[in-house]
N, C-alpha and C. Protein backbone atom coordinates (compact mmCIF):
# COMPACT_ATOMS: atom_id res chain seq x y z
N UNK A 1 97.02 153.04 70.89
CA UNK A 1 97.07 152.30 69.64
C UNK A 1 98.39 151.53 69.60
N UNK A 2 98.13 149.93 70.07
CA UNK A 2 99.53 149.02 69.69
C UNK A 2 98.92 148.44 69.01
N UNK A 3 99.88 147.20 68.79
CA UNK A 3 100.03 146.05 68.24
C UNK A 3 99.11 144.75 69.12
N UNK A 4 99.08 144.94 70.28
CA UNK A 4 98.55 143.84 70.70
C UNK A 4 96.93 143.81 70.47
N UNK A 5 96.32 142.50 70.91
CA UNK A 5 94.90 142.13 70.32
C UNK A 5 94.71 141.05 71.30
N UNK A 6 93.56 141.35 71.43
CA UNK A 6 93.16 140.70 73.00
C UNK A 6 91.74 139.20 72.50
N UNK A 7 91.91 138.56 72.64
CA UNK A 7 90.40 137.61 72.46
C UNK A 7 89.93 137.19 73.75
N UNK A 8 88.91 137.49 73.97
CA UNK A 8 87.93 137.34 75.05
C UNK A 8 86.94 136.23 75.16
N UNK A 9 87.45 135.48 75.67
CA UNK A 9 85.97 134.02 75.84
C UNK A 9 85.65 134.45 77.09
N UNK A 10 84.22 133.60 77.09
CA UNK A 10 83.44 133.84 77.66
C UNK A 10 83.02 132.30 78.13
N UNK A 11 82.61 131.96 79.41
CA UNK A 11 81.98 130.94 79.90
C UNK A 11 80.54 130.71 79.03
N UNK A 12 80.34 129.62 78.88
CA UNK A 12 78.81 129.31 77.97
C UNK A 12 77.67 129.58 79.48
N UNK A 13 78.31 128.78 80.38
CA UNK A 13 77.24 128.52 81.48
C UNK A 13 77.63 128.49 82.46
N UNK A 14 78.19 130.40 82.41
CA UNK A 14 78.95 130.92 84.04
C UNK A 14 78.82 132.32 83.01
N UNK A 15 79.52 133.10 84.13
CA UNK A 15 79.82 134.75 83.80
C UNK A 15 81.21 135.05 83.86
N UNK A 16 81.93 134.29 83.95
CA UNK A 16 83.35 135.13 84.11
C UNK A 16 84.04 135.17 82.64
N UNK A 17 84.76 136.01 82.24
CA UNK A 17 85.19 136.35 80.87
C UNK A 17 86.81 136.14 81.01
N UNK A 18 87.59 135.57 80.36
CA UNK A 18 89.01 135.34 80.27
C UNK A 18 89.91 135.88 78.61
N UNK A 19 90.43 137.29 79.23
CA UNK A 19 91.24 137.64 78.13
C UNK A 19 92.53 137.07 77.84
N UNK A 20 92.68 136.86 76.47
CA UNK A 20 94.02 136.43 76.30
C UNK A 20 94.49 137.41 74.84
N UNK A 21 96.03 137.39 75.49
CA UNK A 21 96.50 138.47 74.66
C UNK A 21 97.21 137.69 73.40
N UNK A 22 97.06 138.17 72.20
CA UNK A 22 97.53 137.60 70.62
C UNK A 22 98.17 138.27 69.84
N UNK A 23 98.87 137.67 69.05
CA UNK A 23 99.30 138.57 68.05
C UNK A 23 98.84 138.85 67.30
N UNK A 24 99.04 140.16 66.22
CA UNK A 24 98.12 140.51 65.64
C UNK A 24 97.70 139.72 64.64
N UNK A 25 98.64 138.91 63.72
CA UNK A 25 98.40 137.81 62.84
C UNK A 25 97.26 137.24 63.18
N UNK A 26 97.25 136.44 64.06
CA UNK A 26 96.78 135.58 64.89
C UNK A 26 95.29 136.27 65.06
N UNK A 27 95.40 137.48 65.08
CA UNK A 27 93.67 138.26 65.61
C UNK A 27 93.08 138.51 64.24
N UNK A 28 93.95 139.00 63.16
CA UNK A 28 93.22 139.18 62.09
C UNK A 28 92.60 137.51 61.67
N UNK A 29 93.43 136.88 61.91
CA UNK A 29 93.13 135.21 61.20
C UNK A 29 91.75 134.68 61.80
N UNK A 30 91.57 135.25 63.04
CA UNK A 30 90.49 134.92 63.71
C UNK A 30 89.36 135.78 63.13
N UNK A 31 89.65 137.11 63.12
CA UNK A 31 88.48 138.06 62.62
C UNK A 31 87.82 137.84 60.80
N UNK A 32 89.17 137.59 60.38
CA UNK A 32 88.81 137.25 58.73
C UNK A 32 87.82 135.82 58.95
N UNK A 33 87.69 134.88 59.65
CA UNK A 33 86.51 133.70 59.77
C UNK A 33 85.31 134.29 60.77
N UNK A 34 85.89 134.84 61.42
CA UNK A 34 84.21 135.39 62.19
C UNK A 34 83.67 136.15 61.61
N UNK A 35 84.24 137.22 61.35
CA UNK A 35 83.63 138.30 60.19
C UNK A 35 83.03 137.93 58.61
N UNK A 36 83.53 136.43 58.43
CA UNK A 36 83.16 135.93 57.22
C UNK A 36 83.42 136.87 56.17
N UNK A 37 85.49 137.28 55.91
CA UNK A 37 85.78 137.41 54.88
C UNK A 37 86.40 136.83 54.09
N UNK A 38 86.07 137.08 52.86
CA UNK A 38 87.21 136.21 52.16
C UNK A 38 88.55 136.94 51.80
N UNK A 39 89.61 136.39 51.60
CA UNK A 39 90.56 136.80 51.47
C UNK A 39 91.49 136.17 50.10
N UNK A 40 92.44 136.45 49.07
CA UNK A 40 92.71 136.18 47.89
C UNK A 40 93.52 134.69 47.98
N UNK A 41 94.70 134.49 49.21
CA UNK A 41 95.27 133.47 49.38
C UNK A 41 95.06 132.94 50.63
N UNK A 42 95.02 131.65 50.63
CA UNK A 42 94.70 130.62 51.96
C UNK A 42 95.60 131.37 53.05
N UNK A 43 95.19 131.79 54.18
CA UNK A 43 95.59 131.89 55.64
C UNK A 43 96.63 130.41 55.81
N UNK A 44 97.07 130.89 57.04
CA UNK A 44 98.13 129.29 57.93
C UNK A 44 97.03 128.44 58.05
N UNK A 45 95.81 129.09 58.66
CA UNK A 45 95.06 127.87 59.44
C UNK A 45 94.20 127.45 58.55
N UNK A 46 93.69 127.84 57.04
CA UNK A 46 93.26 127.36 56.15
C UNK A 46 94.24 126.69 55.40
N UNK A 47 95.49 126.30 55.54
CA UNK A 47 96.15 125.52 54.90
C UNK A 47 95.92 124.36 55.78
N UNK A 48 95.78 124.61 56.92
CA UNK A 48 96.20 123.83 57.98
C UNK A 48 94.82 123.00 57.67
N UNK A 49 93.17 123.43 57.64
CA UNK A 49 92.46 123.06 57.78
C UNK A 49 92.23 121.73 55.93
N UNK A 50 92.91 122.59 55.20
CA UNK A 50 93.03 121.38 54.13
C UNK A 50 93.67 120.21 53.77
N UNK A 51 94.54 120.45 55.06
CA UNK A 51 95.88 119.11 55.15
C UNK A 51 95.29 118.11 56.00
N UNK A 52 94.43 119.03 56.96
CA UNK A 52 93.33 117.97 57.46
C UNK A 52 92.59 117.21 57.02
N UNK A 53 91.69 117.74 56.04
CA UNK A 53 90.99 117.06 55.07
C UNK A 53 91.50 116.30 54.06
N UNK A 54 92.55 116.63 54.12
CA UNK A 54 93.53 115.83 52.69
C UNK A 54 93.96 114.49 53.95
N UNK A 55 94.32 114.34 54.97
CA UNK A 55 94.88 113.81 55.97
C UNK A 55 93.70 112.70 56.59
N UNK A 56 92.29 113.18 56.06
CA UNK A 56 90.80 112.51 56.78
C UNK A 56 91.42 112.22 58.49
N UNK A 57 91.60 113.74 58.84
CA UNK A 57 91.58 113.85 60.16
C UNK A 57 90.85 115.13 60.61
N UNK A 58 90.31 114.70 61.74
CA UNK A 58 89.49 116.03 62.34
C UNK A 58 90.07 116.40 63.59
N UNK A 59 88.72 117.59 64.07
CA UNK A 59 89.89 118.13 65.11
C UNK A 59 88.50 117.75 65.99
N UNK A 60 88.80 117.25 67.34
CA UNK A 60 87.09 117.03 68.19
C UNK A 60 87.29 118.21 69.27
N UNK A 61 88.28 119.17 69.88
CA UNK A 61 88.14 119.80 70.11
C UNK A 61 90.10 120.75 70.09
N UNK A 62 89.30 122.27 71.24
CA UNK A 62 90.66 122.91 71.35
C UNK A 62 90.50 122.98 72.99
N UNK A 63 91.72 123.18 73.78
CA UNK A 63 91.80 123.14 75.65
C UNK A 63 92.66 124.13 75.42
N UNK A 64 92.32 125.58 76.36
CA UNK A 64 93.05 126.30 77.01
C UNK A 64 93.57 125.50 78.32
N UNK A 65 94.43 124.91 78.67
CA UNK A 65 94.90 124.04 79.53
C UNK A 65 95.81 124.58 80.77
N UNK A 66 96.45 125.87 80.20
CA UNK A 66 97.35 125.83 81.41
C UNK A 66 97.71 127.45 81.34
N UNK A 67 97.98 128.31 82.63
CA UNK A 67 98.72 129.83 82.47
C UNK A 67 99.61 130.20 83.35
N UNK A 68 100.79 129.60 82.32
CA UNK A 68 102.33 129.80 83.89
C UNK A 68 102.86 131.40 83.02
N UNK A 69 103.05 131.99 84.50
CA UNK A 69 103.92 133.36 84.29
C UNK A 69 103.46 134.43 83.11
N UNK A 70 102.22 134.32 82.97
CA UNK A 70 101.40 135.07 82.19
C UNK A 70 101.15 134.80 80.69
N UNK A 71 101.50 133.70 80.55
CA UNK A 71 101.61 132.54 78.84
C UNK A 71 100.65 131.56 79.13
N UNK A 72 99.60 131.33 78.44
CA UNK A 72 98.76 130.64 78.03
C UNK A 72 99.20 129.64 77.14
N UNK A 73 98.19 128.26 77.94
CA UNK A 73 98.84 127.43 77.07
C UNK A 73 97.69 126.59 76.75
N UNK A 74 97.63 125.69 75.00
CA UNK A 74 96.95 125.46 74.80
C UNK A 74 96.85 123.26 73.67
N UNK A 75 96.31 122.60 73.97
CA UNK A 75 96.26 121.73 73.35
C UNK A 75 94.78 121.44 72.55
N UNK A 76 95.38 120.90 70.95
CA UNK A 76 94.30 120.49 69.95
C UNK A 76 94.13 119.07 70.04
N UNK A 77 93.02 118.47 70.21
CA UNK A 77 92.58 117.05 69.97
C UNK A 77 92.19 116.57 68.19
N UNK A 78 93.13 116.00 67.80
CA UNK A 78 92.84 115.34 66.42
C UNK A 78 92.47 114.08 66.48
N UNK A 79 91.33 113.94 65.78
CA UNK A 79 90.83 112.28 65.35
C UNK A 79 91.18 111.81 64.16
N UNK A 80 92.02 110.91 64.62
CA UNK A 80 92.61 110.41 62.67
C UNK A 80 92.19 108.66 62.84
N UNK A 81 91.54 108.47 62.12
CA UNK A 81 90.78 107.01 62.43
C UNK A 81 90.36 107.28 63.59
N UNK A 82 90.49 106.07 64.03
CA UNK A 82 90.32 105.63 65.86
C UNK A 82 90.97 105.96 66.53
N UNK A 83 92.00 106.34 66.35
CA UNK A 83 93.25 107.26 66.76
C UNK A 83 92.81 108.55 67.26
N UNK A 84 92.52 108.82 68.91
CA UNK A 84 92.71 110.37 69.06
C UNK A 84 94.72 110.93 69.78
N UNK A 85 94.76 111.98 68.81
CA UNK A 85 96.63 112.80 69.39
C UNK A 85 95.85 114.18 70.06
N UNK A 86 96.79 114.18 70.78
CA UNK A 86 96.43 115.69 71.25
C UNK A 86 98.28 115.95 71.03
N UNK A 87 98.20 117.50 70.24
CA UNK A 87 99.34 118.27 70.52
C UNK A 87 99.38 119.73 71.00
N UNK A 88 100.45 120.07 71.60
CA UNK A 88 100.44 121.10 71.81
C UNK A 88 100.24 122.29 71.11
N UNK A 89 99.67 123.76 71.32
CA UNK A 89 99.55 124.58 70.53
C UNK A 89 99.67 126.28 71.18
N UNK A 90 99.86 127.11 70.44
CA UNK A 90 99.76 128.42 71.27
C UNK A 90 98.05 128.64 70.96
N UNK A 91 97.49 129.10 72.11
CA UNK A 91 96.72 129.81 72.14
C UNK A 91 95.29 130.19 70.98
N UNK A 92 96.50 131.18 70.32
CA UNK A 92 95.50 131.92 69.46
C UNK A 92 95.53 131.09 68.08
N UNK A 93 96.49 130.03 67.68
CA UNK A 93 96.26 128.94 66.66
C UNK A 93 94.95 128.13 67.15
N UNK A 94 95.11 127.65 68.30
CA UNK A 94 94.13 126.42 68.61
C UNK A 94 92.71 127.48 68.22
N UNK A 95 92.69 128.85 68.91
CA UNK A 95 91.40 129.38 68.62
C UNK A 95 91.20 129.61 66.89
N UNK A 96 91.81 129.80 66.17
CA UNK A 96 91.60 130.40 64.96
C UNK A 96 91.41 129.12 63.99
N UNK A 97 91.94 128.08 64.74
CA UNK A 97 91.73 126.43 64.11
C UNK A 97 90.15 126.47 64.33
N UNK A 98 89.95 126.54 65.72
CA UNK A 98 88.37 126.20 66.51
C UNK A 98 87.48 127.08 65.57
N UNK A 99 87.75 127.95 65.13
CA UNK A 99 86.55 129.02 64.37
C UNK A 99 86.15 128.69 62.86
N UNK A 100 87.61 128.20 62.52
CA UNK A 100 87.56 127.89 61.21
C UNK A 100 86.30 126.75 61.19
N UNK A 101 86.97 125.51 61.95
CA UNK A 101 86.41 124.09 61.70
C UNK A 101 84.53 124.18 62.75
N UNK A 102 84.60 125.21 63.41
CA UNK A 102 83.49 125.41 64.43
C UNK A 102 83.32 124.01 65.51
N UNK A 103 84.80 123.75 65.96
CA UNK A 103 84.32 122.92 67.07
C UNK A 103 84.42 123.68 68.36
N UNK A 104 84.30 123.20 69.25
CA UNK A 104 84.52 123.49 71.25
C UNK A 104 85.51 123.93 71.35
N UNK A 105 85.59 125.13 72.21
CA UNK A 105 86.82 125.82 72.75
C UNK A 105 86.53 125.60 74.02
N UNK A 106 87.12 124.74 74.76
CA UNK A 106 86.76 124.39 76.43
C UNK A 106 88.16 125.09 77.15
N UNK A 107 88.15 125.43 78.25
CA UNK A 107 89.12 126.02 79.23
C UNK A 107 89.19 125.33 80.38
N UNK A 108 90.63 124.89 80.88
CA UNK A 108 90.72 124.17 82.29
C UNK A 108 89.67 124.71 83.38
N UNK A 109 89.34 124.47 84.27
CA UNK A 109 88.50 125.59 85.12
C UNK A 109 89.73 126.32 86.37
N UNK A 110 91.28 125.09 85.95
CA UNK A 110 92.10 126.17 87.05
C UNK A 110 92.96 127.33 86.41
N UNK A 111 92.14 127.48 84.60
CA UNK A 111 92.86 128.71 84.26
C UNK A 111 91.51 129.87 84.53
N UNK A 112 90.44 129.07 84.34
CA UNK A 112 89.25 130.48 85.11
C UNK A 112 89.58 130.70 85.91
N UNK A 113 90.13 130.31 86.90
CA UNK A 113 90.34 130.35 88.30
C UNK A 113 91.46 131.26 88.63
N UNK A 114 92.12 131.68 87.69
CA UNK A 114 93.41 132.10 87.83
C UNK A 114 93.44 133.07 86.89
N UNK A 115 92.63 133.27 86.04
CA UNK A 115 92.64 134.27 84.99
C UNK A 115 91.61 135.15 84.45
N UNK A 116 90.25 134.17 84.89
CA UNK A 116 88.84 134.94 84.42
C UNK A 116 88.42 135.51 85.22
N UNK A 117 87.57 136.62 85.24
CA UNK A 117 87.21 137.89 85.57
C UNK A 117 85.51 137.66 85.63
N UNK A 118 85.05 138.59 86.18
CA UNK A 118 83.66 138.38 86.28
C UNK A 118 83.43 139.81 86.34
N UNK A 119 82.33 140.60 85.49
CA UNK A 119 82.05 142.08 85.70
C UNK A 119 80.71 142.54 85.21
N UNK A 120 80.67 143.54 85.98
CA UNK A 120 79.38 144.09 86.25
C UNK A 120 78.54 144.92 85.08
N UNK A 121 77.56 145.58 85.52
CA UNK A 121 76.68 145.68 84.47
C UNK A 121 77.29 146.56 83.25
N UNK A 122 78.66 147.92 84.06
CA UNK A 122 78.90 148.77 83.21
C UNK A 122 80.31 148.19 82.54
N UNK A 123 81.05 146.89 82.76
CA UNK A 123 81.90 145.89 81.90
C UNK A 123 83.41 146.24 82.77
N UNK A 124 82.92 146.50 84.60
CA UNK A 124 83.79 146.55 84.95
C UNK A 124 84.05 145.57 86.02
N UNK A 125 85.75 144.90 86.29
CA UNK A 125 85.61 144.14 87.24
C UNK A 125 85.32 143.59 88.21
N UNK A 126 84.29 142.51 89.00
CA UNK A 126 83.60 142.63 89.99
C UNK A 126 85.05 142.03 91.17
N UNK A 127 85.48 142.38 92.34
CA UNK A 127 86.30 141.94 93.23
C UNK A 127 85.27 140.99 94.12
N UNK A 128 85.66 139.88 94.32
CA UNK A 128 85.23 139.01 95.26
C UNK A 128 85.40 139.45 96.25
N UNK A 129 84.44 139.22 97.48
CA UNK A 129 84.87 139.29 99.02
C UNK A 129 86.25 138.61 99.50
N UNK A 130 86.78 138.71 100.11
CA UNK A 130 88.30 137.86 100.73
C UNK A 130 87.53 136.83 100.92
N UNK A 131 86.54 136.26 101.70
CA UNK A 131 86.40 135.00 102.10
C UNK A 131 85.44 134.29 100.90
N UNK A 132 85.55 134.83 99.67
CA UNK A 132 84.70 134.23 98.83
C UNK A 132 86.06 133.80 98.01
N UNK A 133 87.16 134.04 98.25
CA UNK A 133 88.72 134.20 96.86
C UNK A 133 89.23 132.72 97.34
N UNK A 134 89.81 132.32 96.35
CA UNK A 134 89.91 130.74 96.01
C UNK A 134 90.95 130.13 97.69
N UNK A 135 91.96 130.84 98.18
CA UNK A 135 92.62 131.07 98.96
C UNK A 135 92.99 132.69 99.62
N UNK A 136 92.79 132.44 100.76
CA UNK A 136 92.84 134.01 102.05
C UNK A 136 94.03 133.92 102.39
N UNK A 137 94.94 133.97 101.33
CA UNK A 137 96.21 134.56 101.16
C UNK A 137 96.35 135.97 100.47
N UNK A 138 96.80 136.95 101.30
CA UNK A 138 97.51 138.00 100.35
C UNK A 138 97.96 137.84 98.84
N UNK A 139 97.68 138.74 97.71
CA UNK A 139 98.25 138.76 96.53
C UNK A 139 99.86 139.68 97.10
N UNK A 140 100.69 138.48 96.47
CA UNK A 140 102.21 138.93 96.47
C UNK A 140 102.67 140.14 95.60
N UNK A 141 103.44 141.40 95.83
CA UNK A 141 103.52 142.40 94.89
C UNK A 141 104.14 141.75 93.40
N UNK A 142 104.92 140.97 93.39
CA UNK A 142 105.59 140.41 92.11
C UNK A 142 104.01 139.81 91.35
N UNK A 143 102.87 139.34 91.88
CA UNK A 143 101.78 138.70 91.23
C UNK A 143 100.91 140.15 90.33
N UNK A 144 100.69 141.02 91.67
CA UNK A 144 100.28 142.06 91.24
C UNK A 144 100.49 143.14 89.68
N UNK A 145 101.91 142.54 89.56
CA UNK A 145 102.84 143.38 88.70
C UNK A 145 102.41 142.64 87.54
N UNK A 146 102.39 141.78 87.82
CA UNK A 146 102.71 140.74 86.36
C UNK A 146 101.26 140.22 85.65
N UNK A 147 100.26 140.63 86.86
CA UNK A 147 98.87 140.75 86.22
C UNK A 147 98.20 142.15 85.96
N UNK A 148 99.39 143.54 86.00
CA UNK A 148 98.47 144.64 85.88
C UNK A 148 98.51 144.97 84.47
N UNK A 149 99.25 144.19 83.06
CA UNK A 149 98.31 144.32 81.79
C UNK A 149 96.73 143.69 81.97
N UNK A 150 96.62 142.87 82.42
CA UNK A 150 95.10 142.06 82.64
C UNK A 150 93.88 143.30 83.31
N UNK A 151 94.70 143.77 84.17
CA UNK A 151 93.74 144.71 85.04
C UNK A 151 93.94 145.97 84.20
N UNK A 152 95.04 146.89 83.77
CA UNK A 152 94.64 147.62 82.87
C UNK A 152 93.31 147.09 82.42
N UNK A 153 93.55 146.19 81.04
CA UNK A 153 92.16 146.10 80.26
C UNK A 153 91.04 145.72 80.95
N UNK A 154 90.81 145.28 81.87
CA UNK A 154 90.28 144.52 82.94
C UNK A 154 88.90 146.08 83.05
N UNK A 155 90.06 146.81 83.09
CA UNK A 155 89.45 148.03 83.72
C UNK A 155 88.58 148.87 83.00
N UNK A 156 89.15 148.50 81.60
CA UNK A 156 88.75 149.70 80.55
C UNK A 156 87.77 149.30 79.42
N UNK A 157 87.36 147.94 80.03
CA UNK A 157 86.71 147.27 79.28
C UNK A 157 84.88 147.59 79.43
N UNK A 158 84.32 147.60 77.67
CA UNK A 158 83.47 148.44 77.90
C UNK A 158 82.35 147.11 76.89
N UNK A 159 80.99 146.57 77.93
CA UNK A 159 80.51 145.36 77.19
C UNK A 159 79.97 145.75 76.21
N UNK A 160 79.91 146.82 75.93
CA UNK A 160 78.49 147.54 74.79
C UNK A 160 79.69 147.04 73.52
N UNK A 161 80.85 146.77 73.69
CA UNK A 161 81.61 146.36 72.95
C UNK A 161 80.99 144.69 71.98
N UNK A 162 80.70 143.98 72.59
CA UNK A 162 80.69 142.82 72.87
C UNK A 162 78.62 142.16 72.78
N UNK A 163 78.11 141.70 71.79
CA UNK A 163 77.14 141.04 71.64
C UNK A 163 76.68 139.95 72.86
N UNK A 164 75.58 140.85 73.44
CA UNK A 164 74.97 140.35 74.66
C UNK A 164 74.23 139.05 74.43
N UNK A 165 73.99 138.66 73.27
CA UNK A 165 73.22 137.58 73.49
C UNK A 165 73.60 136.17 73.77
């Protein structure tokens, strides 16, 4: 029992699953819109989502874009007129923006590549063959280290958790 809170996407049209770790703020903010509760005072990202509307700007999507040294990184696309900005964002904002407003949560495919997992029937990690792994290079012990929170949960992860459909 910590503090941390994990959100799990999932490929629409693939199998590999990519955890990313949040703060807890950040997980309740997400769970209070999926869970469809209400709550007495506006959240960050429901302020956020009315400054939008006050602003007649939208959001057309969110990009998990990038994962240096175990930090996820993430950019929001806003349409304000004809005008599209993309800015930078952490993570679990861009997702808790994406849930609110229900647009696309898309992921680079070189952070699947580097971060998503693929597992088997009982929700445990499947290991690729060596000659199936992106490069037939050895994993370096410093890589190993710095991805064994991932593989902890990696490990202990149980799908009956998680709505199969």
């Amino acid at each position: 029992m910590n503090y941390q809170r994990i959100v799990i996407l999932k490929q629409k049209n693939g199998d590999k699953f990519l955890p990313i770790w949040i703060g807890p703020q950040e997980a309740d903010a997400i769970a209070v819109k999926l869970q469809d509760m209400s709550v007495p005072r506006p959240l960050t990202h429901d302020l956020l989502c009315s400054f939008l509307d006050i602003a007649s700007a939208s959001v057309e999507h969110v990009l998990i874009n990038n994962l240096e040294s175990d930090t996820f990184y993430a950019r929001i696309l806003f349409k304000i007129g004809d005008k599209v900005e993309e800015i930078d964002s952490r993570p679990s904002d861009a997702i808790a923006l994406a849930v609110r407003i229900g647009v696309p949560i898309y992921v680079e495919e070189e952070v699947i590549e580097k971060a998503g997992v693929k597992l088997d029937e009982q929700g445990k990690p499947i290991t690729p063959p060596q000659s199936e792994s992106p490069e037939n290079t050895p994993v370096r012990e410093e890589e190993l280290k710095s991805m064994s929170a991932f593989t902890d949960f990696i490990n202990n992860l149980d799908l009956e958790d998680f709505d199969q459909s």
